[in-house]
C-alpha atoms as a PDB file:
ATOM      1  CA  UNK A   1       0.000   0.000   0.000  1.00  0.00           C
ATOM      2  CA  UNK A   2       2.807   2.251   0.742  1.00  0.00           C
ATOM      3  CA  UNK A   3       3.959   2.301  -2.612  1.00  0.00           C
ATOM      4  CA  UNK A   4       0.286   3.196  -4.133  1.00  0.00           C
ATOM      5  CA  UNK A   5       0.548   6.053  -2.343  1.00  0.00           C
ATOM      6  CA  UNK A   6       2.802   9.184  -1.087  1.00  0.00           C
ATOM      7  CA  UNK A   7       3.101   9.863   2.833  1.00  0.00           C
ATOM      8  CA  UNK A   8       4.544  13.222   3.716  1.00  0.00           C
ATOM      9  CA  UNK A   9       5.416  15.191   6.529  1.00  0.00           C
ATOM     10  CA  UNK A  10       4.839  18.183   6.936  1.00  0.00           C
ATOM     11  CA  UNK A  11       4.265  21.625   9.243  1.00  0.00           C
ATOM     12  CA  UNK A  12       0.630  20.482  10.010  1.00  0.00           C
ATOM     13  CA  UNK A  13       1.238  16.721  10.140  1.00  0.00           C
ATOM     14  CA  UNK A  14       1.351  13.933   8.110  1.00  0.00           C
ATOM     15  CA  UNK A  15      -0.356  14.165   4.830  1.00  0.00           C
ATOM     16  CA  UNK A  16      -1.157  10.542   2.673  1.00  0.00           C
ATOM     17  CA  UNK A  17      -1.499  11.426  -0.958  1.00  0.00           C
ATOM     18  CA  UNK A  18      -3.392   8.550  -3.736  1.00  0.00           C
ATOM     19  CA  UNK A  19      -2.210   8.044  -7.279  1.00  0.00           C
ATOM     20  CA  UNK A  20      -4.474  10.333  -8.688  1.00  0.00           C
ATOM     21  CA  UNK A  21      -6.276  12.532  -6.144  1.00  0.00           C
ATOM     22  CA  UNK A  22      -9.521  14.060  -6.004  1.00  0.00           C
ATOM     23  CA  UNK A  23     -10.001  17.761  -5.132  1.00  0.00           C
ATOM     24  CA  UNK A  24     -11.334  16.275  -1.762  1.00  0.00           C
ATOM     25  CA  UNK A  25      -9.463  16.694   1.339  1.00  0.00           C
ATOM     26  CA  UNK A  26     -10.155  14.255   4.661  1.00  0.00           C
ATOM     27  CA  UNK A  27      -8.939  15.484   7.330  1.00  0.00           C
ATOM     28  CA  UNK A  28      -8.695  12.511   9.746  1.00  0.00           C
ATOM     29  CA  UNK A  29      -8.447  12.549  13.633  1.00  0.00           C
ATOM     30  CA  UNK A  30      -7.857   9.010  15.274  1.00  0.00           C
ATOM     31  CA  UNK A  31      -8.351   8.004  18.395  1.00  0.00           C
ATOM     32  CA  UNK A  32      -5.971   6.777  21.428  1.00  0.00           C
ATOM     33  CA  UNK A  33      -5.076   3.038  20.986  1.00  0.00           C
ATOM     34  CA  UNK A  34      -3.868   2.831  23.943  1.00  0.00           C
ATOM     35  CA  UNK A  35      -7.215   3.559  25.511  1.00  0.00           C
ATOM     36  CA  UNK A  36      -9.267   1.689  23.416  1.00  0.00           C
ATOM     37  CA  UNK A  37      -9.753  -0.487  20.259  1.00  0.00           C
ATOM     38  CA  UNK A  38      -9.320   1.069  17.127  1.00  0.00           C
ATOM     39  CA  UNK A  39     -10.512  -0.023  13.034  1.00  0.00           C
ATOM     40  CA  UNK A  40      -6.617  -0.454  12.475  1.00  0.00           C
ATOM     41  CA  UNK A  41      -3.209   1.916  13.217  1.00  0.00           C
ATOM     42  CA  UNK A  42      -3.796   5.410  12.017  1.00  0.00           C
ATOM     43  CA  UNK A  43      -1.400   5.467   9.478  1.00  0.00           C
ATOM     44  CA  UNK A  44      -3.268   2.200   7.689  1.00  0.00           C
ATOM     45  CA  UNK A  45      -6.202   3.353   7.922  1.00  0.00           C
ATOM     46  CA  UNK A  46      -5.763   6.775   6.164  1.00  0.00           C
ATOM     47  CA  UNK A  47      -3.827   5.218   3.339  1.00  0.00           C
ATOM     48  CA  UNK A  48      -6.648   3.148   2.800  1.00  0.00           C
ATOM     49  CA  UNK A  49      -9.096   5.357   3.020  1.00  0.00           C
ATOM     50  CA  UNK A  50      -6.616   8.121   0.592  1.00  0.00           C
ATOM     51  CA  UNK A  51      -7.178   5.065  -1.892  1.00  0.00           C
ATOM     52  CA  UNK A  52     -10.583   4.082  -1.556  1.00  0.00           C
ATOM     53  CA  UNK A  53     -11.920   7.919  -1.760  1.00  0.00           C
ATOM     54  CA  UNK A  54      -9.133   9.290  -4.058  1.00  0.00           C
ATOM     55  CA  UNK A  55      -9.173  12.268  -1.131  1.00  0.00           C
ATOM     56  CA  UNK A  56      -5.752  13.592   0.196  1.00  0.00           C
ATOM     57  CA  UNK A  57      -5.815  13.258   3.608  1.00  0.00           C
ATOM     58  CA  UNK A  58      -4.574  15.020   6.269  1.00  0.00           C
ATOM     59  CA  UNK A  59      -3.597  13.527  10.263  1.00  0.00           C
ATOM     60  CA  UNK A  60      -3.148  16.823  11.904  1.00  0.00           C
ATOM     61  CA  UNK A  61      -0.439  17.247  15.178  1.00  0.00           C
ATOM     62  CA  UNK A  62      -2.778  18.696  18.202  1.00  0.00           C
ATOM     63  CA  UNK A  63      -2.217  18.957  22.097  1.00  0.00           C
ATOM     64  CA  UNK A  64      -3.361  16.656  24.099  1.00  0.00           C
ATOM     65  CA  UNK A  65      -5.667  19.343  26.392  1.00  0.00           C
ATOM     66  CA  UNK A  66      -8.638  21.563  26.107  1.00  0.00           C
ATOM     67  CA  UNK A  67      -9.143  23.968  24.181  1.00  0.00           C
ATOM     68  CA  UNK A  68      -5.319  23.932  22.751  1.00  0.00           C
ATOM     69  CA  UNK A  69      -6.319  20.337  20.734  1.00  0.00           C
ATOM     70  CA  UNK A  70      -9.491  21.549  19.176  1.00  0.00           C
ATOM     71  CA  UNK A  71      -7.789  24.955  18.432  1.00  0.00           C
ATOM     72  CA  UNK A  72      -4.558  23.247  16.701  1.00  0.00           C
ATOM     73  CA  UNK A  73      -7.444  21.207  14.871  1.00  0.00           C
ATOM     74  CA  UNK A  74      -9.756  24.247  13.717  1.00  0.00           C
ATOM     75  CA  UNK A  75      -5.685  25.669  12.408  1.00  0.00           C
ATOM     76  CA  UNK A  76      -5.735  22.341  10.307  1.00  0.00           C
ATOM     77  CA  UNK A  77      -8.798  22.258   9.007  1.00  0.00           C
ATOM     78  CA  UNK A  78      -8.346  26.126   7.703  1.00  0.00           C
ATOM     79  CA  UNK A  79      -5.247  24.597   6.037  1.00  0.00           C
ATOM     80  CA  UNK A  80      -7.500  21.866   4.773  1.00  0.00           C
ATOM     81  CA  UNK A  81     -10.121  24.324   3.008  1.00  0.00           C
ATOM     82  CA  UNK A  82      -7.168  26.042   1.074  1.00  0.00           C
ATOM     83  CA  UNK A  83      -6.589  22.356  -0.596  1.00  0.00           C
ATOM     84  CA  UNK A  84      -9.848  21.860  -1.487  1.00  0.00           C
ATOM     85  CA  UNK A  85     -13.561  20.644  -0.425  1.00  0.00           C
ATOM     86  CA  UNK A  86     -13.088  19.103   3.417  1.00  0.00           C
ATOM     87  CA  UNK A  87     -14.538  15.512   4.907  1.00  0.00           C
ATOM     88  CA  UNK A  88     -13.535  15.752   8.749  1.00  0.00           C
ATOM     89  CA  UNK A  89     -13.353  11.854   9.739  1.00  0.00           C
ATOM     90  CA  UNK A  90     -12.932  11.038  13.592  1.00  0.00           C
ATOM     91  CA  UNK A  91     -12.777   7.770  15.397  1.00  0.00           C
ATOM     92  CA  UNK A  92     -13.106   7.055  19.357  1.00  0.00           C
ATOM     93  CA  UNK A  93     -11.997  10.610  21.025  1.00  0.00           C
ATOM     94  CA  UNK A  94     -10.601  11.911  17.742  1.00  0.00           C
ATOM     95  CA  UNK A  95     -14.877  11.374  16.606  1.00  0.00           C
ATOM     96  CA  UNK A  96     -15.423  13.275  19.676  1.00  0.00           C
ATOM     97  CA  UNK A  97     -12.868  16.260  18.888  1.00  0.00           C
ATOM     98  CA  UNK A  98     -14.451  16.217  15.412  1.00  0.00           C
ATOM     99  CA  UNK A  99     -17.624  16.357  16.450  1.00  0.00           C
ATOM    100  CA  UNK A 100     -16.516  19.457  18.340  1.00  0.00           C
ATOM    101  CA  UNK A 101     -15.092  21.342  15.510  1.00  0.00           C
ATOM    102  CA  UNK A 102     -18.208  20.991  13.250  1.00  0.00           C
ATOM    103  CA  UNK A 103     -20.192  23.009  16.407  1.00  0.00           C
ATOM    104  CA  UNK A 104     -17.102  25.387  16.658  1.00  0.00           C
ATOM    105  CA  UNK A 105     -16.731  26.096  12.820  1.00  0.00           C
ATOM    106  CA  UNK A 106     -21.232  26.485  13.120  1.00  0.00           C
ATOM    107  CA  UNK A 107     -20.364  28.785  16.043  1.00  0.00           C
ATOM    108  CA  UNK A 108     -18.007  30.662  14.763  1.00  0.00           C
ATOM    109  CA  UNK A 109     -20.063  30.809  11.146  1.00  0.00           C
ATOM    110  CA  UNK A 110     -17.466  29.730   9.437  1.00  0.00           C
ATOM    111  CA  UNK A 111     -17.732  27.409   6.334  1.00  0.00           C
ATOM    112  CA  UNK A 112     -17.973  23.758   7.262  1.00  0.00           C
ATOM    113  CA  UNK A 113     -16.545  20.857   5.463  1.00  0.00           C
ATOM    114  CA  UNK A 114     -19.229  18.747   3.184  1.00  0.00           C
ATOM    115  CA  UNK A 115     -19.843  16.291   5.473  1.00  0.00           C
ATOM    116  CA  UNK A 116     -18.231  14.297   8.802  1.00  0.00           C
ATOM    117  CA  UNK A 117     -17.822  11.123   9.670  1.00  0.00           C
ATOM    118  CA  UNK A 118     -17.521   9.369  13.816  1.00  0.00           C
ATOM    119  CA  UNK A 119     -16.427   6.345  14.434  1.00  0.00           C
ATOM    120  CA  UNK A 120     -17.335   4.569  17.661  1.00  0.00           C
ATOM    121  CA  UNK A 121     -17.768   8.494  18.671  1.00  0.00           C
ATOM    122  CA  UNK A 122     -16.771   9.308  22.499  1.00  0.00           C
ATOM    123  CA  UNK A 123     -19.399  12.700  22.542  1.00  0.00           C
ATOM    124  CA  UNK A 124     -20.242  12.815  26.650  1.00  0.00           C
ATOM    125  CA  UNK A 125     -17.831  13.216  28.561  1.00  0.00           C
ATOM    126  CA  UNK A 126     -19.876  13.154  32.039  1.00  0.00           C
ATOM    127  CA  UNK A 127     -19.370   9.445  30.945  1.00  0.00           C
ATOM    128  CA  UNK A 128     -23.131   8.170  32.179  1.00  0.00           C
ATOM    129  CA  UNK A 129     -23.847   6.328  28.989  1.00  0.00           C
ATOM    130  CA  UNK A 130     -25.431   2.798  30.526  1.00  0.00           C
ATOM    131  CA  UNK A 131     -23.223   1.491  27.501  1.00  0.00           C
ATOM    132  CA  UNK A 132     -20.157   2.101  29.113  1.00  0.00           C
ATOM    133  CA  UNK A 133     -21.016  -0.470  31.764  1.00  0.00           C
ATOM    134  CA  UNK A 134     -23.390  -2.702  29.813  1.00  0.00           C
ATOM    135  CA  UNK A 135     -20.904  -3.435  27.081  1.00  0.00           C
ATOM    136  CA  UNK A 136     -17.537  -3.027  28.792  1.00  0.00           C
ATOM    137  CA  UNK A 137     -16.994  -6.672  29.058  1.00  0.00           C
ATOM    138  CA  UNK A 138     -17.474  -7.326  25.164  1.00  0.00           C
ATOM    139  CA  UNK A 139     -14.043  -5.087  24.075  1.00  0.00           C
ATOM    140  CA  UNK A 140     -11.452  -6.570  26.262  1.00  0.00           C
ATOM    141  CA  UNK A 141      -9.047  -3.769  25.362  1.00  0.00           C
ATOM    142  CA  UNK A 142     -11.736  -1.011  26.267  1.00  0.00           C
ATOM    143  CA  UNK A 143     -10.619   0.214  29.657  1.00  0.00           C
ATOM    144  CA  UNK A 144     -13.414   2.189  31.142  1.00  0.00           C
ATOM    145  CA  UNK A 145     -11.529   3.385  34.097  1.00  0.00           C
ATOM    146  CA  UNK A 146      -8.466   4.427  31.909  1.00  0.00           C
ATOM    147  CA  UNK A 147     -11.400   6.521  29.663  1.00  0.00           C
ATOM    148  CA  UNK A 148     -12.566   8.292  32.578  1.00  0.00           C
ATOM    149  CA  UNK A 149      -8.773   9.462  33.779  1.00  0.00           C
ATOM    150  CA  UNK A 150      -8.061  10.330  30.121  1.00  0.00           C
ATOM    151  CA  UNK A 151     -11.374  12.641  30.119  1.00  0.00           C
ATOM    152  CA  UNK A 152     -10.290  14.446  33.358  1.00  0.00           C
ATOM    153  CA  UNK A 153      -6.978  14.819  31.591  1.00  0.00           C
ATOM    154  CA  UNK A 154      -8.378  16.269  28.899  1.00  0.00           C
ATOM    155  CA  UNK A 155     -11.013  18.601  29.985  1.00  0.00           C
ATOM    156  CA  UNK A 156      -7.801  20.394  31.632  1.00  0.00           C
ATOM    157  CA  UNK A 157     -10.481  21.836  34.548  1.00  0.00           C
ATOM    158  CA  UNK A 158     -13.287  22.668  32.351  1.00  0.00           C
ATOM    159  CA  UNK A 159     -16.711  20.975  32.781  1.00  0.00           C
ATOM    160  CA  UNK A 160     -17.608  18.074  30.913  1.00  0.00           C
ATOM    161  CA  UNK A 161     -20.762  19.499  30.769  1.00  0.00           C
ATOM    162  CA  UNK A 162     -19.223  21.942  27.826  1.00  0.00           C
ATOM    163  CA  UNK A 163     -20.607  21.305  24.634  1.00  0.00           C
ATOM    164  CA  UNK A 164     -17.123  21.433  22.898  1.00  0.00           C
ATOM    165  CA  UNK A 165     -16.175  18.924  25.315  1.00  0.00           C
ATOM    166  CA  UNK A 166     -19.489  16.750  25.142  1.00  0.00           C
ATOM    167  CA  UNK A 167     -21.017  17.613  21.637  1.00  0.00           C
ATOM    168  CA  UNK A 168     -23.773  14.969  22.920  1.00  0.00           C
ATOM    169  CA  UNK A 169     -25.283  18.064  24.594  1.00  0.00           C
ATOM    170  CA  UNK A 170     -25.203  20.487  22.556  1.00  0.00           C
ATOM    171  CA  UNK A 171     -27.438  22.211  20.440  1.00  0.00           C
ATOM    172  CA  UNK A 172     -26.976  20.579  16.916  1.00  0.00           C
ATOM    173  CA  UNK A 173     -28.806  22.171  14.209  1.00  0.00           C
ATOM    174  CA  UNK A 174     -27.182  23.661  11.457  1.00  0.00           C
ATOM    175  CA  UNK A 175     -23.987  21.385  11.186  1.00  0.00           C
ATOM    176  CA  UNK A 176     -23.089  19.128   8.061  1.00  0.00           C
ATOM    177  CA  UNK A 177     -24.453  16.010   7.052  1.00  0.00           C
ATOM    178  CA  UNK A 178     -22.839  12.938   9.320  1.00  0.00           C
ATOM    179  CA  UNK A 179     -21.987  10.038   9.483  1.00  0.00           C
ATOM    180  CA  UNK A 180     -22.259   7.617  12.542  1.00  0.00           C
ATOM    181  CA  UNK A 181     -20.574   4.034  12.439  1.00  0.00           C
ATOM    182  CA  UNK A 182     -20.790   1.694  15.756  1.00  0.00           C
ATOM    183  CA  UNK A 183     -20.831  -1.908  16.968  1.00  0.00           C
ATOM    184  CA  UNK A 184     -23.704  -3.264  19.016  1.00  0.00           C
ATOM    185  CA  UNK A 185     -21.285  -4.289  21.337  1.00  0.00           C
ATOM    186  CA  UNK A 186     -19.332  -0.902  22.084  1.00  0.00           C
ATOM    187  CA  UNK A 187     -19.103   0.596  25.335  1.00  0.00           C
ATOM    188  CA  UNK A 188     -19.658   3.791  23.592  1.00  0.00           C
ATOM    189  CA  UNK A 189     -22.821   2.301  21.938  1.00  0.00           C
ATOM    190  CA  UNK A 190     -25.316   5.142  23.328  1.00  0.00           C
ATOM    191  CA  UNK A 191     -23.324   8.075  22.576  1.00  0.00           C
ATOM    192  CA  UNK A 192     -23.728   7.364  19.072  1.00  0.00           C
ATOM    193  CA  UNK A 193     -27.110   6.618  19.065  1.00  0.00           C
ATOM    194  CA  UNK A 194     -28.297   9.406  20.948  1.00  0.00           C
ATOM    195  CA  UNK A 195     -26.110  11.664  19.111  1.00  0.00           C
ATOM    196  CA  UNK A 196     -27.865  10.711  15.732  1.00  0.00           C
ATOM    197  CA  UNK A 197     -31.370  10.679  16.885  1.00  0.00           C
ATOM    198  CA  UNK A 198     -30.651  14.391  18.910  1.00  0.00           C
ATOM    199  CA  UNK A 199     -29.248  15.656  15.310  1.00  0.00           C
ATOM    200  CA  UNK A 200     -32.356  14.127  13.068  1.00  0.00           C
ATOM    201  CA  UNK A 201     -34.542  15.630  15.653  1.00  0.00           C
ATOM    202  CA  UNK A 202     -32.831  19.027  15.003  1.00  0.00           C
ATOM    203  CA  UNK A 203     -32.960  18.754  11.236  1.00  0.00           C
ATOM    204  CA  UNK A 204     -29.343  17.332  10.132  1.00  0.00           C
ATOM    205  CA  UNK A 205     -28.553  14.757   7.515  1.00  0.00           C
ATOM    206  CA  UNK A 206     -28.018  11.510   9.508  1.00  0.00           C
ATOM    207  CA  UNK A 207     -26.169   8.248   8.572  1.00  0.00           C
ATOM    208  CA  UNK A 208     -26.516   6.354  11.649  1.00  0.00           C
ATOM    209  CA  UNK A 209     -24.436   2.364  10.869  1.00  0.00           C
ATOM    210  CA  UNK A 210     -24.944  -0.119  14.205  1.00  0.00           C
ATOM    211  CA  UNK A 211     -23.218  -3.083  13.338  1.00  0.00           C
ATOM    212  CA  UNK A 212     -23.550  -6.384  15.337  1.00  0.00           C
ATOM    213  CA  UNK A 213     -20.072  -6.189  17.037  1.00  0.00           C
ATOM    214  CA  UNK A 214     -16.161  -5.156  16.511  1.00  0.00           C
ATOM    215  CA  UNK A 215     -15.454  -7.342  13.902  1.00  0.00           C
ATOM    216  CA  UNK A 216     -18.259  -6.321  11.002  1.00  0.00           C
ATOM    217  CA  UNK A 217     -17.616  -2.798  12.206  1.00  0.00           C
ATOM    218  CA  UNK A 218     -13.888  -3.165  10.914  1.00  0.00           C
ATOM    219  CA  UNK A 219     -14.973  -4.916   8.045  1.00  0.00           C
ATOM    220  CA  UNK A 220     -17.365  -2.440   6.308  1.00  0.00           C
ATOM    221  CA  UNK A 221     -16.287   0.909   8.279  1.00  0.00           C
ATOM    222  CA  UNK A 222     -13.959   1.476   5.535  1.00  0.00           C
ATOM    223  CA  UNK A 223     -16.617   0.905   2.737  1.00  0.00           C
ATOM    224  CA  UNK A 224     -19.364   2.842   4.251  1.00  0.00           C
ATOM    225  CA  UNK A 225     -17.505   5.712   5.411  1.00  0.00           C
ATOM    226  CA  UNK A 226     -15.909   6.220   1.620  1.00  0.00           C
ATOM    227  CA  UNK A 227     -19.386   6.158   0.120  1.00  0.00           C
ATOM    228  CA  UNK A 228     -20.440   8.954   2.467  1.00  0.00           C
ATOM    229  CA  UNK A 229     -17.163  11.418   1.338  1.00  0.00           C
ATOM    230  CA  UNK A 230     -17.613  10.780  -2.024  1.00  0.00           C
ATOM    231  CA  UNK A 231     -21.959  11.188  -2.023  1.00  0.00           C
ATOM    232  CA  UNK A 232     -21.235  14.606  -0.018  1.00  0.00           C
ATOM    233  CA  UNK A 233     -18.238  15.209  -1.203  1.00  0.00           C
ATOM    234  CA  UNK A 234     -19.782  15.395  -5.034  1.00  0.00           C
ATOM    235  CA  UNK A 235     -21.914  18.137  -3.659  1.00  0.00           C
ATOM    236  CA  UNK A 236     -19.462  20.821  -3.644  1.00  0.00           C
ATOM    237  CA  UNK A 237     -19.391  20.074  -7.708  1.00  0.00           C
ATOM    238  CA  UNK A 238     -15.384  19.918  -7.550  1.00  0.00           C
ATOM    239  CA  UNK A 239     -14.794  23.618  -6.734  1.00  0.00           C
ATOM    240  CA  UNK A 240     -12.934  24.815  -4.320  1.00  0.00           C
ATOM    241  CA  UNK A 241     -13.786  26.861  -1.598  1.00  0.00           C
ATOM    242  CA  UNK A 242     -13.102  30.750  -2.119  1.00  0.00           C
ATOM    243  CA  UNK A 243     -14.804  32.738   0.283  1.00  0.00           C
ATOM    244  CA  UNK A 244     -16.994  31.818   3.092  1.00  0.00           C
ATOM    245  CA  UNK A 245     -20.820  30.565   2.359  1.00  0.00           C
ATOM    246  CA  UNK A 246     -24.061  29.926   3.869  1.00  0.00           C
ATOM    247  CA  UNK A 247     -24.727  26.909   5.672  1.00  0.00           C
ATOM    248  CA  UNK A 248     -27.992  25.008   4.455  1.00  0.00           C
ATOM    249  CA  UNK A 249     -28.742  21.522   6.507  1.00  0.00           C
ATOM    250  CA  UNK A 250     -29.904  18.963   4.745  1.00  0.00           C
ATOM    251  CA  UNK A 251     -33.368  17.620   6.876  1.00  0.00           C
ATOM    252  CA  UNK A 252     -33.146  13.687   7.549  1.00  0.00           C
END
């Protein structure tokens, strides 16, 4: 796979180029393996999903506290737009810091990217999900305990309750169409459920996957989440964005 494509380093991060890119640009935030289970290593999974979409994407350095990570994020994303339409892609707390962008970017009106994309989303960081309990035992390398330390780290003093920090409770109209990929058997199970049924209910484009368990998740993640960039990603009509545009959401 390597050779198929072109991994480069760079002031932002690393960037994984395809053969023959699109205009598209993913800009892809992965979660902490050594917190939980991920689809794959970061660096295989953006390759693959460079290939499958034809996108360029982008794995952005950020700090490891609040606010500093989702401001060194929002600084890659602008650096994203002058590339090209924008997927942001997320998976475990990465889902959750992308999750937080797209209500930053809405916030801020800014333009947002066509579309994003959470995998097995952490999006509450009060961490009451009865999911977190009730599934714990199915991912043996889920460690609830070491989740809860990392979210304390994180938050750096702020509330949980923050809406940057748990996007589950915010207000979500008015942000792109998304995404939503899970297993049945995740610990973080409800956040993504709830999260998808709170953003229908508020009028956003919803593509909510629950797969039976870990295993089928990894296997058509890839697939599903590719189909989604390209269908939203075809929407922007392969121009790149100039200046900055109204936001229309897309009802369910």
């Amino acid at each position: 796979m390597r050779s198929e494509t072109r991994v480069e380093t760079g002031s932002v991060g690393v960037v994984v180029r395809p053969p023959n890119p699109t205009e598209t640009v993913v800009l892809y935030l992965p979660g902490d393996r050594r917190l939980s289970g991920a689809l794959e290593p970061a660096p295989g999974l953006a390759e693959r999903l460079a290939l499958r979409t034809g996108a360029v994407v982008v794995c952005p350095r950020y700090r490891t506290a609040f606010p500093a990570a989702l401001e060194d994020v929002h600084s890659a994303y602008d650096y994203c737009r002058t590339q090209g339409p924008v997927a942001v892609v997320g998976e475990r707390q990465g889902a959750g810091l992308a999750a937080a962008l797209l209500l930053r970017l809405r916030d801020l009106g800014e333009p947002p990217p066509q579309c994003g994309v959470l995998v097995s989303a952490l999006l509450d960081l009060t961490m009451q999900a009865p999911s977190l309990q009730l599934n714990a035992t199915a991912d043996p390398t889920f460690d609830v305990a070491e989740l809860g330390r990392w979210a304390e780290r994180y938050a750096a003093g702020t509330a949980p309750t923050n809406p940057l920090l748990s996007p589950l409770l915010a207000n979500l109209h008015g942000l792109p169409p998304v995404q939503l990929l899970v297993a049945g058997t995740d610990p973080l199970l409800d956040d993504s459920v709830e999260f998808a049924n709170r953003a229908a209910r508020s009028g956003v484009t919803v593509d909510l996957h629950v797969r039976p368990d870990a295993a089928s998740l990894r296997s058509e993640a890839l697939t599903a989440m590719a189909a989604f960039i390209r269908t939203w990603g075809s929407r922007s009509g392969g121009v790149r964005p100039r200046t900055p545009a109204a936001r229309t959401s897309h009802p369910a």
